[in-house]
PDB file of N, CA and C in Angstrom:
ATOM      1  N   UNK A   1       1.347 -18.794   9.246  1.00  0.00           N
ATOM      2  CA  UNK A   1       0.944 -18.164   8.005  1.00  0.00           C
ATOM      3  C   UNK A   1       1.787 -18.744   6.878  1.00  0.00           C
ATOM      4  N   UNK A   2       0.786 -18.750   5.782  1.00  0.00           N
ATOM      5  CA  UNK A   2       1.794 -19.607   4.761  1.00  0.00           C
ATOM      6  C   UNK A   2       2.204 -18.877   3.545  1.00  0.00           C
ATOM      7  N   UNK A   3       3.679 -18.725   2.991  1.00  0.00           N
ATOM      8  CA  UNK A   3       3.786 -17.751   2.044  1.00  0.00           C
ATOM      9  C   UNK A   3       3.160 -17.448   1.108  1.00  0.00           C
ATOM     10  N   UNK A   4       2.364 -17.849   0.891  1.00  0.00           N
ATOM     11  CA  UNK A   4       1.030 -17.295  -0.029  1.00  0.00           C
ATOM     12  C   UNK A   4      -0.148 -16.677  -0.063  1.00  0.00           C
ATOM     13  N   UNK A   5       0.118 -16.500   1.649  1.00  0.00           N
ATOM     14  CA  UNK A   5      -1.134 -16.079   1.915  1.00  0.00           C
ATOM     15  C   UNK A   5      -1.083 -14.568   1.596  1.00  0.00           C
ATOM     16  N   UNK A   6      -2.220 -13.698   1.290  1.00  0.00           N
ATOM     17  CA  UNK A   6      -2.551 -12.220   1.255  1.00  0.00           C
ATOM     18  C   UNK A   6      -2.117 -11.557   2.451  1.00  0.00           C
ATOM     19  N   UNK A   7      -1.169 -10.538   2.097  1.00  0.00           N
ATOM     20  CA  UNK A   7      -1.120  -9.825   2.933  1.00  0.00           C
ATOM     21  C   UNK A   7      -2.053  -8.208   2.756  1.00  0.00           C
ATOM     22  N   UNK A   8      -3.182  -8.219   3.580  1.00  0.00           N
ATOM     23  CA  UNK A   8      -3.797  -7.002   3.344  1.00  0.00           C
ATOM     24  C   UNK A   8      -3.552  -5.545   3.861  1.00  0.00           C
ATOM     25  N   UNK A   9      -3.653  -4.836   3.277  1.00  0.00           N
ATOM     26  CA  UNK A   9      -2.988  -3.265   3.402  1.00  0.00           C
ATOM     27  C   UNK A   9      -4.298  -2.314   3.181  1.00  0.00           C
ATOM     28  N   UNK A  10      -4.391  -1.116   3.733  1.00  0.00           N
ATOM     29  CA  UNK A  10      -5.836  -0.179   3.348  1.00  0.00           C
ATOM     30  C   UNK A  10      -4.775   1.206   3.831  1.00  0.00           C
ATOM     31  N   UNK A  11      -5.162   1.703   2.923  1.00  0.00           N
ATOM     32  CA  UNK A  11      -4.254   3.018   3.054  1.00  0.00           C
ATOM     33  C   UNK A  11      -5.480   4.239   2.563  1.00  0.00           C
ATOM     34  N   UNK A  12      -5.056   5.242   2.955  1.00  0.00           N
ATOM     35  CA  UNK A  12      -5.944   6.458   2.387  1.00  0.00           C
ATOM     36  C   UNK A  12      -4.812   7.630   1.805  1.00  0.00           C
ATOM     37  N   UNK A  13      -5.057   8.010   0.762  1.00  0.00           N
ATOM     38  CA  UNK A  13      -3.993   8.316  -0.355  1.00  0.00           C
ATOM     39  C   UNK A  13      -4.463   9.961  -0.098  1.00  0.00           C
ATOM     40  N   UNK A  14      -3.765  10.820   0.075  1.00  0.00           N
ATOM     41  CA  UNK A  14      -4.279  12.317  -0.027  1.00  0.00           C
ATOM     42  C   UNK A  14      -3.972  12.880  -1.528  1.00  0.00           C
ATOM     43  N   UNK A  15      -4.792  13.466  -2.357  1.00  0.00           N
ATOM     44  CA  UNK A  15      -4.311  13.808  -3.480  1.00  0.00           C
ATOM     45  C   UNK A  15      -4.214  15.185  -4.178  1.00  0.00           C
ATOM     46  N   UNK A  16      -3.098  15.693  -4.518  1.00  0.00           N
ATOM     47  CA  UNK A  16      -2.556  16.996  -4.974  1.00  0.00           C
ATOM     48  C   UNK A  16      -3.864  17.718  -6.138  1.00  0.00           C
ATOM     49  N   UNK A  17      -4.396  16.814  -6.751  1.00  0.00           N
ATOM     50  CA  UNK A  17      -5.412  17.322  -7.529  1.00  0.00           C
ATOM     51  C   UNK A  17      -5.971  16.770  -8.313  1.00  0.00           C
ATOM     52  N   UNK A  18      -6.606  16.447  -9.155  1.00  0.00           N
ATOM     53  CA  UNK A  18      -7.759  15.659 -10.123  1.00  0.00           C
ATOM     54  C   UNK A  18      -8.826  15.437  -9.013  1.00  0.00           C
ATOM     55  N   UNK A  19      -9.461  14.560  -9.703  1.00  0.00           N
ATOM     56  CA  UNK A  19     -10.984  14.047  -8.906  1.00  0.00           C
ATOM     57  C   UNK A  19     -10.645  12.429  -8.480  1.00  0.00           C
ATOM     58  N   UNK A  20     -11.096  12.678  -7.142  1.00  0.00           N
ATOM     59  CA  UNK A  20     -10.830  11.074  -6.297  1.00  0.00           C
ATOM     60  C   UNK A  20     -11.529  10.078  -6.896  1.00  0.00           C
ATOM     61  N   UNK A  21     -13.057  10.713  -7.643  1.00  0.00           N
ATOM     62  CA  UNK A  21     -13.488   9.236  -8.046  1.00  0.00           C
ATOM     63  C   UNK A  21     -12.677   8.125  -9.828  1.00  0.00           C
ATOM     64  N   UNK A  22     -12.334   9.410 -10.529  1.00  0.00           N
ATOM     65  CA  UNK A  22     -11.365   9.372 -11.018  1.00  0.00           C
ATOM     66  C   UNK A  22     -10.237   8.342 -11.103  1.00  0.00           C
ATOM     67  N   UNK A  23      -9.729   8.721 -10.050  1.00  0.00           N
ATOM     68  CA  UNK A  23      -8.583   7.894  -9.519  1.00  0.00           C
ATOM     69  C   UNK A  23      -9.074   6.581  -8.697  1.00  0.00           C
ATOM     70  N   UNK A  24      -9.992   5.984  -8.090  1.00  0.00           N
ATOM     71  CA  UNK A  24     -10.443   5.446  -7.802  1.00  0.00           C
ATOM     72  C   UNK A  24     -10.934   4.763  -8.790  1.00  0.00           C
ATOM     73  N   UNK A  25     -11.749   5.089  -9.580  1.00  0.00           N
ATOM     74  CA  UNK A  25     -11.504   4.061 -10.811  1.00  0.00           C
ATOM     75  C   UNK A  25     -10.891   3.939 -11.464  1.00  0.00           C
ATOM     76  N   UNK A  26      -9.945   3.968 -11.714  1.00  0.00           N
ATOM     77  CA  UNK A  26      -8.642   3.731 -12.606  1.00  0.00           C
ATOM     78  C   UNK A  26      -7.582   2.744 -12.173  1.00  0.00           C
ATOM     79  N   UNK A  27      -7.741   3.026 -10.159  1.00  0.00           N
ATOM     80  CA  UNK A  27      -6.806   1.685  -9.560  1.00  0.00           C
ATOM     81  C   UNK A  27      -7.882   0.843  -9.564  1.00  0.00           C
ATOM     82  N   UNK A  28      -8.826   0.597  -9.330  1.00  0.00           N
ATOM     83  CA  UNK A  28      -9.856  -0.766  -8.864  1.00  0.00           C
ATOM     84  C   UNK A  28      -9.172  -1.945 -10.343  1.00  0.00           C
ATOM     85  N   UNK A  29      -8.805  -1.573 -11.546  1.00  0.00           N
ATOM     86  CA  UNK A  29      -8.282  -2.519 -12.164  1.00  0.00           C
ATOM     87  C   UNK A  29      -6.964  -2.868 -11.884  1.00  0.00           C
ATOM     88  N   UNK A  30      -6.523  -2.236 -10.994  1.00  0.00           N
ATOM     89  CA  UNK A  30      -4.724  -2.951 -11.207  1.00  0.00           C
ATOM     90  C   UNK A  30      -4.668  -3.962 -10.341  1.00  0.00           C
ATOM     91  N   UNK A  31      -3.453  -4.959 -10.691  1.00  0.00           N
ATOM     92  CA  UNK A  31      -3.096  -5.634 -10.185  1.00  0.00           C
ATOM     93  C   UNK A  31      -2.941  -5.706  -8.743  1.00  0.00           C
ATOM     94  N   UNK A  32      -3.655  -6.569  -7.934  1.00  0.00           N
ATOM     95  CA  UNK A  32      -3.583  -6.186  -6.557  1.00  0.00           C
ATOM     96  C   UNK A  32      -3.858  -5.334  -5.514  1.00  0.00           C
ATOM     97  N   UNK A  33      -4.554  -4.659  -6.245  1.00  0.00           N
ATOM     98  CA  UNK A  33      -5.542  -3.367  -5.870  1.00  0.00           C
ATOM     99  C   UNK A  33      -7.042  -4.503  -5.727  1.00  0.00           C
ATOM    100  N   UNK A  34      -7.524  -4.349  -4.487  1.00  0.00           N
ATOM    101  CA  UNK A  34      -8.870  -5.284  -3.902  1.00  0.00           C
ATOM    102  C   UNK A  34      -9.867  -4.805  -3.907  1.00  0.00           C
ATOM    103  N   UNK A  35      -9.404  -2.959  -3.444  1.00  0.00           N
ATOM    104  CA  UNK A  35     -10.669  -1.923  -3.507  1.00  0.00           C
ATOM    105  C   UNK A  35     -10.368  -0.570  -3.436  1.00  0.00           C
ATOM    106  N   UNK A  36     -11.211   0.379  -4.343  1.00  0.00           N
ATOM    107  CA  UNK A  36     -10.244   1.801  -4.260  1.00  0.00           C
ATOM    108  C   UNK A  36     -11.851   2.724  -4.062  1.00  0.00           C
ATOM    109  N   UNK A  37     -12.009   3.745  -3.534  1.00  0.00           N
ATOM    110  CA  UNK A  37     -12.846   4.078  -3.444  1.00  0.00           C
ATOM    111  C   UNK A  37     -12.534   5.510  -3.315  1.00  0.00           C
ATOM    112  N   UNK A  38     -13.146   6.929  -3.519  1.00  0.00           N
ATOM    113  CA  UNK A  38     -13.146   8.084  -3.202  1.00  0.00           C
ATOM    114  C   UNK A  38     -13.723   8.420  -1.728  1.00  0.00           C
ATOM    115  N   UNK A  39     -13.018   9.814  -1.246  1.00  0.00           N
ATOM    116  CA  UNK A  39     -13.384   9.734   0.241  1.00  0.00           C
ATOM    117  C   UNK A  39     -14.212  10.786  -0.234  1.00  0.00           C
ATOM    118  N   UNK A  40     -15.238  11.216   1.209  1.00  0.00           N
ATOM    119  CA  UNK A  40     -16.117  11.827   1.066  1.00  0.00           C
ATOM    120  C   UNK A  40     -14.911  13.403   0.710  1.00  0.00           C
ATOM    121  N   UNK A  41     -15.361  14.457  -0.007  1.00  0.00           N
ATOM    122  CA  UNK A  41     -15.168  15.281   0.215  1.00  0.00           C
ATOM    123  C   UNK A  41     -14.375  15.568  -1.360  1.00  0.00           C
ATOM    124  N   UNK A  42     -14.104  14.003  -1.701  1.00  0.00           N
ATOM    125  CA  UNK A  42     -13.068  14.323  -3.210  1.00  0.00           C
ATOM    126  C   UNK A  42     -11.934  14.166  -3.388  1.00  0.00           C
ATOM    127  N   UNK A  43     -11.268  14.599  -2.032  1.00  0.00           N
ATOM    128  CA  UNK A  43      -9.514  14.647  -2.069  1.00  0.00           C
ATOM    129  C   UNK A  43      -8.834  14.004  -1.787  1.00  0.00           C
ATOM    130  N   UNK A  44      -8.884  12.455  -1.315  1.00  0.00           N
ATOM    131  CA  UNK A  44      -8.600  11.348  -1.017  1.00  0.00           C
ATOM    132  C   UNK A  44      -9.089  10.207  -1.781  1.00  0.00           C
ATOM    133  N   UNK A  45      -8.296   8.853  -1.656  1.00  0.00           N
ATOM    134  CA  UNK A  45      -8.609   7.909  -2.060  1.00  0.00           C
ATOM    135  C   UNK A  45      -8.367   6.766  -1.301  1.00  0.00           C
ATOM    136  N   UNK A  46      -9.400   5.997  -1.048  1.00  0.00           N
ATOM    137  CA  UNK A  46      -8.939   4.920   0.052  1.00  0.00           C
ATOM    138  C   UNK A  46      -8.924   3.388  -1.020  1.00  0.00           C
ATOM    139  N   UNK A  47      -7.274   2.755  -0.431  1.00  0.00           N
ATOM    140  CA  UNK A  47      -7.098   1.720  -1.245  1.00  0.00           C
ATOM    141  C   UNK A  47      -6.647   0.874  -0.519  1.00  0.00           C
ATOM    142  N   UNK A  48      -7.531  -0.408  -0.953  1.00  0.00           N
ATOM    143  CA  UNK A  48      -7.098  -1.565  -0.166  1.00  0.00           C
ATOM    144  C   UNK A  48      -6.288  -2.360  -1.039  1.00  0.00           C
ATOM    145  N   UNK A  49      -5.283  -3.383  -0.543  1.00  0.00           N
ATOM    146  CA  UNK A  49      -4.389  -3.777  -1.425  1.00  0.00           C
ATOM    147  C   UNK A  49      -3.780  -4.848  -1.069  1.00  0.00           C
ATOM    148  N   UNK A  50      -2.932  -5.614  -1.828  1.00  0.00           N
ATOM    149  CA  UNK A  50      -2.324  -7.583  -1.508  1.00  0.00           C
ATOM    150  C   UNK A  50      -0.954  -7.044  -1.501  1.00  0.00           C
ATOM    151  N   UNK A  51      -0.206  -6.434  -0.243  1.00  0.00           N
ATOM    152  CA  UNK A  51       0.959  -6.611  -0.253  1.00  0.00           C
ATOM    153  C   UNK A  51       2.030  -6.995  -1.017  1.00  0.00           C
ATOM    154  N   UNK A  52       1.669  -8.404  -0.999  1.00  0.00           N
ATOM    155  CA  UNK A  52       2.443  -9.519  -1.998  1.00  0.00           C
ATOM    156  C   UNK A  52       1.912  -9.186  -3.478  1.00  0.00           C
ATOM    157  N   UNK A  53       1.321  -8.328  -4.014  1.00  0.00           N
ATOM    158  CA  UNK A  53       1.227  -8.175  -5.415  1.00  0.00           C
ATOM    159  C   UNK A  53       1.375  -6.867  -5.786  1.00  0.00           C
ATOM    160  N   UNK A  54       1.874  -6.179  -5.069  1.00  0.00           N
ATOM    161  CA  UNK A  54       1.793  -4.635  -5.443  1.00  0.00           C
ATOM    162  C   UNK A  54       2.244  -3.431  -3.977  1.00  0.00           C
ATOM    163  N   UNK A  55       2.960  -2.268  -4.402  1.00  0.00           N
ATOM    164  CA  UNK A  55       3.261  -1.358  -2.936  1.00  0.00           C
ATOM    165  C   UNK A  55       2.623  -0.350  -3.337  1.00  0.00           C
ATOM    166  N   UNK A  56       3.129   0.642  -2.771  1.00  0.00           N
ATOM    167  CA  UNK A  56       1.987   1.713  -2.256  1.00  0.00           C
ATOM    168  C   UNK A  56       3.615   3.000  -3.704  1.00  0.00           C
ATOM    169  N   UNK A  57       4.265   2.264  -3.925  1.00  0.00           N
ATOM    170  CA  UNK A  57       5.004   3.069  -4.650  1.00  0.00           C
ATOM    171  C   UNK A  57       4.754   3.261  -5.980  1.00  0.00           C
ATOM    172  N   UNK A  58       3.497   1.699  -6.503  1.00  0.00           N
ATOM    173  CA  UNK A  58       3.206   1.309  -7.633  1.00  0.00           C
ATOM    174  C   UNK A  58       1.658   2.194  -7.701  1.00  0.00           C
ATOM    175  N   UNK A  59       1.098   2.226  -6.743  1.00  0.00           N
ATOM    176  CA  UNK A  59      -0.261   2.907  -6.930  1.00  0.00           C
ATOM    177  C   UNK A  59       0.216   4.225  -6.986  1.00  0.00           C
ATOM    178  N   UNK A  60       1.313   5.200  -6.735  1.00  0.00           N
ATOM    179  CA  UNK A  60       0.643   5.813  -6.121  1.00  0.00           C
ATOM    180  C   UNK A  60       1.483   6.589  -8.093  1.00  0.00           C
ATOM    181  N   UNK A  61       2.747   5.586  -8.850  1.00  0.00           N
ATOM    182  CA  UNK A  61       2.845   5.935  -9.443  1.00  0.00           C
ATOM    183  C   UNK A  61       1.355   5.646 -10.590  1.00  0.00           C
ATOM    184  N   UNK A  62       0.797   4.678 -10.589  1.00  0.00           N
ATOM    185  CA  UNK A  62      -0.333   4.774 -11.465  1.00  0.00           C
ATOM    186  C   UNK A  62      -1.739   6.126 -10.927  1.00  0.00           C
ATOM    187  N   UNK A  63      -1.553   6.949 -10.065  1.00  0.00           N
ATOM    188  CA  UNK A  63      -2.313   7.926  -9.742  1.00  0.00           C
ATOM    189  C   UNK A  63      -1.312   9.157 -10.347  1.00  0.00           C
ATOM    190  N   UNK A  64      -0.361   8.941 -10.397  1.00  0.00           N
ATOM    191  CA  UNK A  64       0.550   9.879 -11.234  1.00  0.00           C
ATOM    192  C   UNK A  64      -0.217   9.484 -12.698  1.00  0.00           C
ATOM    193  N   UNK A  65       0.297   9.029 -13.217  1.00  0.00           N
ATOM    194  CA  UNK A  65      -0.717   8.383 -15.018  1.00  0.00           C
ATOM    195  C   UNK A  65      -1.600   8.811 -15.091  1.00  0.00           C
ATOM    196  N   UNK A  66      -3.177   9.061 -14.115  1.00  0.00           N
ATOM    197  CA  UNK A  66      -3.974   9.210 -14.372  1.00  0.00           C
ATOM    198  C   UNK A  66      -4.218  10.736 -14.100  1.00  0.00           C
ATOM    199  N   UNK A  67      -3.095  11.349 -13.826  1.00  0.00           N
ATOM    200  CA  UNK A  67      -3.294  12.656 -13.725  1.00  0.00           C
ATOM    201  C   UNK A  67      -4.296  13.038 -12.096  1.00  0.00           C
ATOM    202  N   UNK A  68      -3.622  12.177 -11.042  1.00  0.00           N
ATOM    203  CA  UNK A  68      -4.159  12.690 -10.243  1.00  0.00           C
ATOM    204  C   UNK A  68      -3.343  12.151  -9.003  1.00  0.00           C
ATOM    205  N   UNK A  69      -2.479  12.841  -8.984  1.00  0.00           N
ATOM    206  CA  UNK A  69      -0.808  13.051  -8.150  1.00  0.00           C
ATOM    207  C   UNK A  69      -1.273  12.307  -6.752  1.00  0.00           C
ATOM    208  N   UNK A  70      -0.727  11.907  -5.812  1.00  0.00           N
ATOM    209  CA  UNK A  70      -0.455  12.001  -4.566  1.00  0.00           C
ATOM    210  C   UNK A  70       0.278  13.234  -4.285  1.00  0.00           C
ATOM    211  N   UNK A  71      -0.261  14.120  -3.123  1.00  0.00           N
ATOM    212  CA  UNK A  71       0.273  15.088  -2.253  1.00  0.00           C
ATOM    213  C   UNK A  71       1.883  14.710  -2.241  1.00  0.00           C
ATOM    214  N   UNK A  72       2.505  15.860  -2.457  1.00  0.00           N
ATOM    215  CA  UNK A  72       3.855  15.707  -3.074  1.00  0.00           C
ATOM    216  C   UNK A  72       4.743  16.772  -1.470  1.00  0.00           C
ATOM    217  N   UNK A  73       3.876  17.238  -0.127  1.00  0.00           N
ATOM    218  CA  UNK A  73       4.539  18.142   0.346  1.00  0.00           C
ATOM    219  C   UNK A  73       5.791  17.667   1.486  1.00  0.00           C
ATOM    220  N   UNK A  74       6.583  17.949   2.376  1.00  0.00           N
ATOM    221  CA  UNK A  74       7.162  17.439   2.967  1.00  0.00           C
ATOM    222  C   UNK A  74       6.805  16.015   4.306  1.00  0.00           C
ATOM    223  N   UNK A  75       5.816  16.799   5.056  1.00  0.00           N
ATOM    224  CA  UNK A  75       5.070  15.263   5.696  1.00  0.00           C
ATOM    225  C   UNK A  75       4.604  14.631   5.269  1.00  0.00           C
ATOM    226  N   UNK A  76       4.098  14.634   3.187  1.00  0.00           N
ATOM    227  CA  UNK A  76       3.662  13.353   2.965  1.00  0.00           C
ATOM    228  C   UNK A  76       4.700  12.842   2.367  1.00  0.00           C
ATOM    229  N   UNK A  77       5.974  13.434   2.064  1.00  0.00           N
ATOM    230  CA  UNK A  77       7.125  12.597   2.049  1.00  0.00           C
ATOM    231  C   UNK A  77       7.816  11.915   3.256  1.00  0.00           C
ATOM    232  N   UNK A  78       7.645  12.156   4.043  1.00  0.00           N
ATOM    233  CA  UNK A  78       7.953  11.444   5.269  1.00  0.00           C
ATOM    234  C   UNK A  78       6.929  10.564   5.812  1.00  0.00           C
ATOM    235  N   UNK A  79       5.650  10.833   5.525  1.00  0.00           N
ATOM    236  CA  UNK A  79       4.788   9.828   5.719  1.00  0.00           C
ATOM    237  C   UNK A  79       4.992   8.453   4.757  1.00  0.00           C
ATOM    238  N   UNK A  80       5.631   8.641   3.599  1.00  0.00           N
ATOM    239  CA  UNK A  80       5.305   7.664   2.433  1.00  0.00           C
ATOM    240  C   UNK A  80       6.995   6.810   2.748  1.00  0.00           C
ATOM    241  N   UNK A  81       7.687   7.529   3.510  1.00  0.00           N
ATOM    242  CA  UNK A  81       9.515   6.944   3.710  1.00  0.00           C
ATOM    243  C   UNK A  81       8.680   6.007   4.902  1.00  0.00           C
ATOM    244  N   UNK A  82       8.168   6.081   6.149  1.00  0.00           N
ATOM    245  CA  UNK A  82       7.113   5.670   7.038  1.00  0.00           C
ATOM    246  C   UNK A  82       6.083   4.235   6.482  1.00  0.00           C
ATOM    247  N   UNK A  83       6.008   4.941   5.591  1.00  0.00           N
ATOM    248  CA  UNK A  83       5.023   3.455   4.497  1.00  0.00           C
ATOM    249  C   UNK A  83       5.863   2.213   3.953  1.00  0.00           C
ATOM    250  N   UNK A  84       7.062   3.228   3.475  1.00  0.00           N
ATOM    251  CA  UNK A  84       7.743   1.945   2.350  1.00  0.00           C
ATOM    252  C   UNK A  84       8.804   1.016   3.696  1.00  0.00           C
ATOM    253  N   UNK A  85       9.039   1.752   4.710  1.00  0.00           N
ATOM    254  CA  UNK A  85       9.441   0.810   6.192  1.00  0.00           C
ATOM    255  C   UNK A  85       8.435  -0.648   6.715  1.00  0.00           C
ATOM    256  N   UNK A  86       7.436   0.115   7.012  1.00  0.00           N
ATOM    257  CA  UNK A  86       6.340  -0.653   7.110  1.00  0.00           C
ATOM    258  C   UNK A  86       6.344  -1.814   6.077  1.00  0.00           C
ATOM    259  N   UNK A  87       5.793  -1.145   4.970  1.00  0.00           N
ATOM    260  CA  UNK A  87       5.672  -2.471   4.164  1.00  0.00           C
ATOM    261  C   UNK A  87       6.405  -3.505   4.101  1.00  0.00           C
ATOM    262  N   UNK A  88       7.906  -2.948   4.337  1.00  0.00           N
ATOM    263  CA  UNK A  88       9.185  -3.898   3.808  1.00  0.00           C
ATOM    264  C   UNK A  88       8.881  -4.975   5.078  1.00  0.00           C
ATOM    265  N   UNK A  89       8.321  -4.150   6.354  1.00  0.00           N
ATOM    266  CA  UNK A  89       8.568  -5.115   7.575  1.00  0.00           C
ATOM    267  C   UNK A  89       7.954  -6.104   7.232  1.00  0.00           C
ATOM    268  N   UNK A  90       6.520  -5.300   7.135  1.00  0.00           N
ATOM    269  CA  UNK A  90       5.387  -6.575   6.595  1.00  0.00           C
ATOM    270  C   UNK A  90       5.578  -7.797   5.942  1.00  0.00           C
ATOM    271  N   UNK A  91       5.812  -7.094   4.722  1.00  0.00           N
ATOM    272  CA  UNK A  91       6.712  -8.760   3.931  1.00  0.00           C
ATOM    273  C   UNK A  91       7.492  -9.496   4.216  1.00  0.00           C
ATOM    274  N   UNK A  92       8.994  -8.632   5.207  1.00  0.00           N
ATOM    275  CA  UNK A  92       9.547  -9.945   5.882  1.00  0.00           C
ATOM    276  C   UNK A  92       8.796 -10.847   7.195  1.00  0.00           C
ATOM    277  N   UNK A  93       8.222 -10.014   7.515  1.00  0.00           N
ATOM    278  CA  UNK A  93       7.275 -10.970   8.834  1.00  0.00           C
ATOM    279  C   UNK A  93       6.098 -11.963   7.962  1.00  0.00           C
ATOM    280  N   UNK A  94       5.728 -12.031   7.209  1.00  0.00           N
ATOM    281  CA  UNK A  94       5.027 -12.755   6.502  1.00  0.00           C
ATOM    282  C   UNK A  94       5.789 -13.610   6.083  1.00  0.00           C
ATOM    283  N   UNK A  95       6.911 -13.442   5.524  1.00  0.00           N
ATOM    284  CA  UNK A  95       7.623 -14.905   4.713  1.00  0.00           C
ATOM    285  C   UNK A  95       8.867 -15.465   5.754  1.00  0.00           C
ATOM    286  N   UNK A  96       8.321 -14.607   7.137  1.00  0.00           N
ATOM    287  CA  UNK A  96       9.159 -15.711   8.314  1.00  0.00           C
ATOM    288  C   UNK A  96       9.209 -16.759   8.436  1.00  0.00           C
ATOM    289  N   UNK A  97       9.821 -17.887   8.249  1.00  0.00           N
ATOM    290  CA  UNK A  97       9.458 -19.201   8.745  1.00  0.00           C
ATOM    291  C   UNK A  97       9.809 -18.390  10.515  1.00  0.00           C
ATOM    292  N   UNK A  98       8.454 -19.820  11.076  1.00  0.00           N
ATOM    293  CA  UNK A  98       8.129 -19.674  12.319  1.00  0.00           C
ATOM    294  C   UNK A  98       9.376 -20.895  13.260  1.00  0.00           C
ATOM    295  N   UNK A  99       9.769 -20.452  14.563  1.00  0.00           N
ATOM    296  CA  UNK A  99      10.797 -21.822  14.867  1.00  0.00           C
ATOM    297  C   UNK A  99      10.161 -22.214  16.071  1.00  0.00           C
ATOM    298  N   UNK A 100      10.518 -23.451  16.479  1.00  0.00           N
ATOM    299  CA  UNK A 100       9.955 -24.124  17.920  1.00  0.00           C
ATOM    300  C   UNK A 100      10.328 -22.881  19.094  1.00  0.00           C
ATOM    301  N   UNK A 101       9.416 -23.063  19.551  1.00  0.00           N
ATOM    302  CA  UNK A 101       9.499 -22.006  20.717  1.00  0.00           C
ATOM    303  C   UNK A 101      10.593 -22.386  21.689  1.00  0.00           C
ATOM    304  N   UNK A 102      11.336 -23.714  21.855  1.00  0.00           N
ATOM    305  CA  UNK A 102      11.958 -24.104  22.627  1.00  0.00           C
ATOM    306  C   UNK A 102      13.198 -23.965  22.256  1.00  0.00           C
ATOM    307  N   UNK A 103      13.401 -23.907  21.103  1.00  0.00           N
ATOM    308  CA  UNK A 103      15.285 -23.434  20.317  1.00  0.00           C
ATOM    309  C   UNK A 103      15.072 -22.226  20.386  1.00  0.00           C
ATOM    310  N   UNK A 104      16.523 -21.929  19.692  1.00  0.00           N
ATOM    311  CA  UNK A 104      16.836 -20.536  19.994  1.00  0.00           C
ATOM    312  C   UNK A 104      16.246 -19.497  17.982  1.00  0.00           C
ATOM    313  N   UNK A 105      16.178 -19.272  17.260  1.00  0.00           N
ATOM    314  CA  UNK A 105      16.081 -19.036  16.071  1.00  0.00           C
ATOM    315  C   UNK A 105      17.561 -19.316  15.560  1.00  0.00           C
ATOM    316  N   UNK A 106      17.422 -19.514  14.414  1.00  0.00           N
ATOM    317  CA  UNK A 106      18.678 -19.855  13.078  1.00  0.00           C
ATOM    318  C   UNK A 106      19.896 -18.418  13.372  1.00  0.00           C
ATOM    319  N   UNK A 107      20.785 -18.771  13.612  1.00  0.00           N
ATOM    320  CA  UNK A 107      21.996 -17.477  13.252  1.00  0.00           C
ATOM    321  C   UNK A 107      22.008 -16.859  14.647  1.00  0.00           C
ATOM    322  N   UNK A 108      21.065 -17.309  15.704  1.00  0.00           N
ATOM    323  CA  UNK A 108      20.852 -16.508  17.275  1.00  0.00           C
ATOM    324  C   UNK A 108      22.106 -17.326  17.917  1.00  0.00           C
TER     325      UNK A 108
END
């Protein structure tokens, strides 16, 4: 994989209140946001997204802006500490250089 390549992400956002379609249109313009859509029912938002151009800390503050919060309760704070792990992994496994399978890796 080459450091430029997209790293893709799809998350489903639970939200404290406003209207999902709302919020869904409001990320489909940001930066690195690929696709945002409302879930059936209203109270969610499903967003797909380029890793490498944007986190889930940046959407979820532009759903704050638009007046339509991310779920603020204790498991979705631990779900979102869970997210920002993830992601970080993500990005370093993406901008791994890869080594011959036959050495050992750099610093091993």
């Amino acid at each position: 994989m080459t450091s430029a390549a997209p790293v893709p992400v799809s998350r489903t956002i639970a939200l404290a209140g406003g209207d999902a379609a709302t919020a869904a249109q409001a990320l489909a313009g940001r930066p690195g946001v690929v696709a945002a859509n409302a879930e059936p029912g209203g109270k969610s938002v499903r967003v797909e997204y380029d890793l490498r151009q944007t986190r889930l800390a940046a959407i979820e503050l532009a759903l704050a802006e638009t007046g339509t919060p991310a779920k603020r309760g204790l498991a979705a704070i631990w779900r979102r500490a869970l997210i920002r792990f993830t992601e970080d992994n993500q990005l370093a496994n993406a901008s791994a250089e890869p080594h011959c399978c036959c050495k050992p890796p750099k610093g091993a």
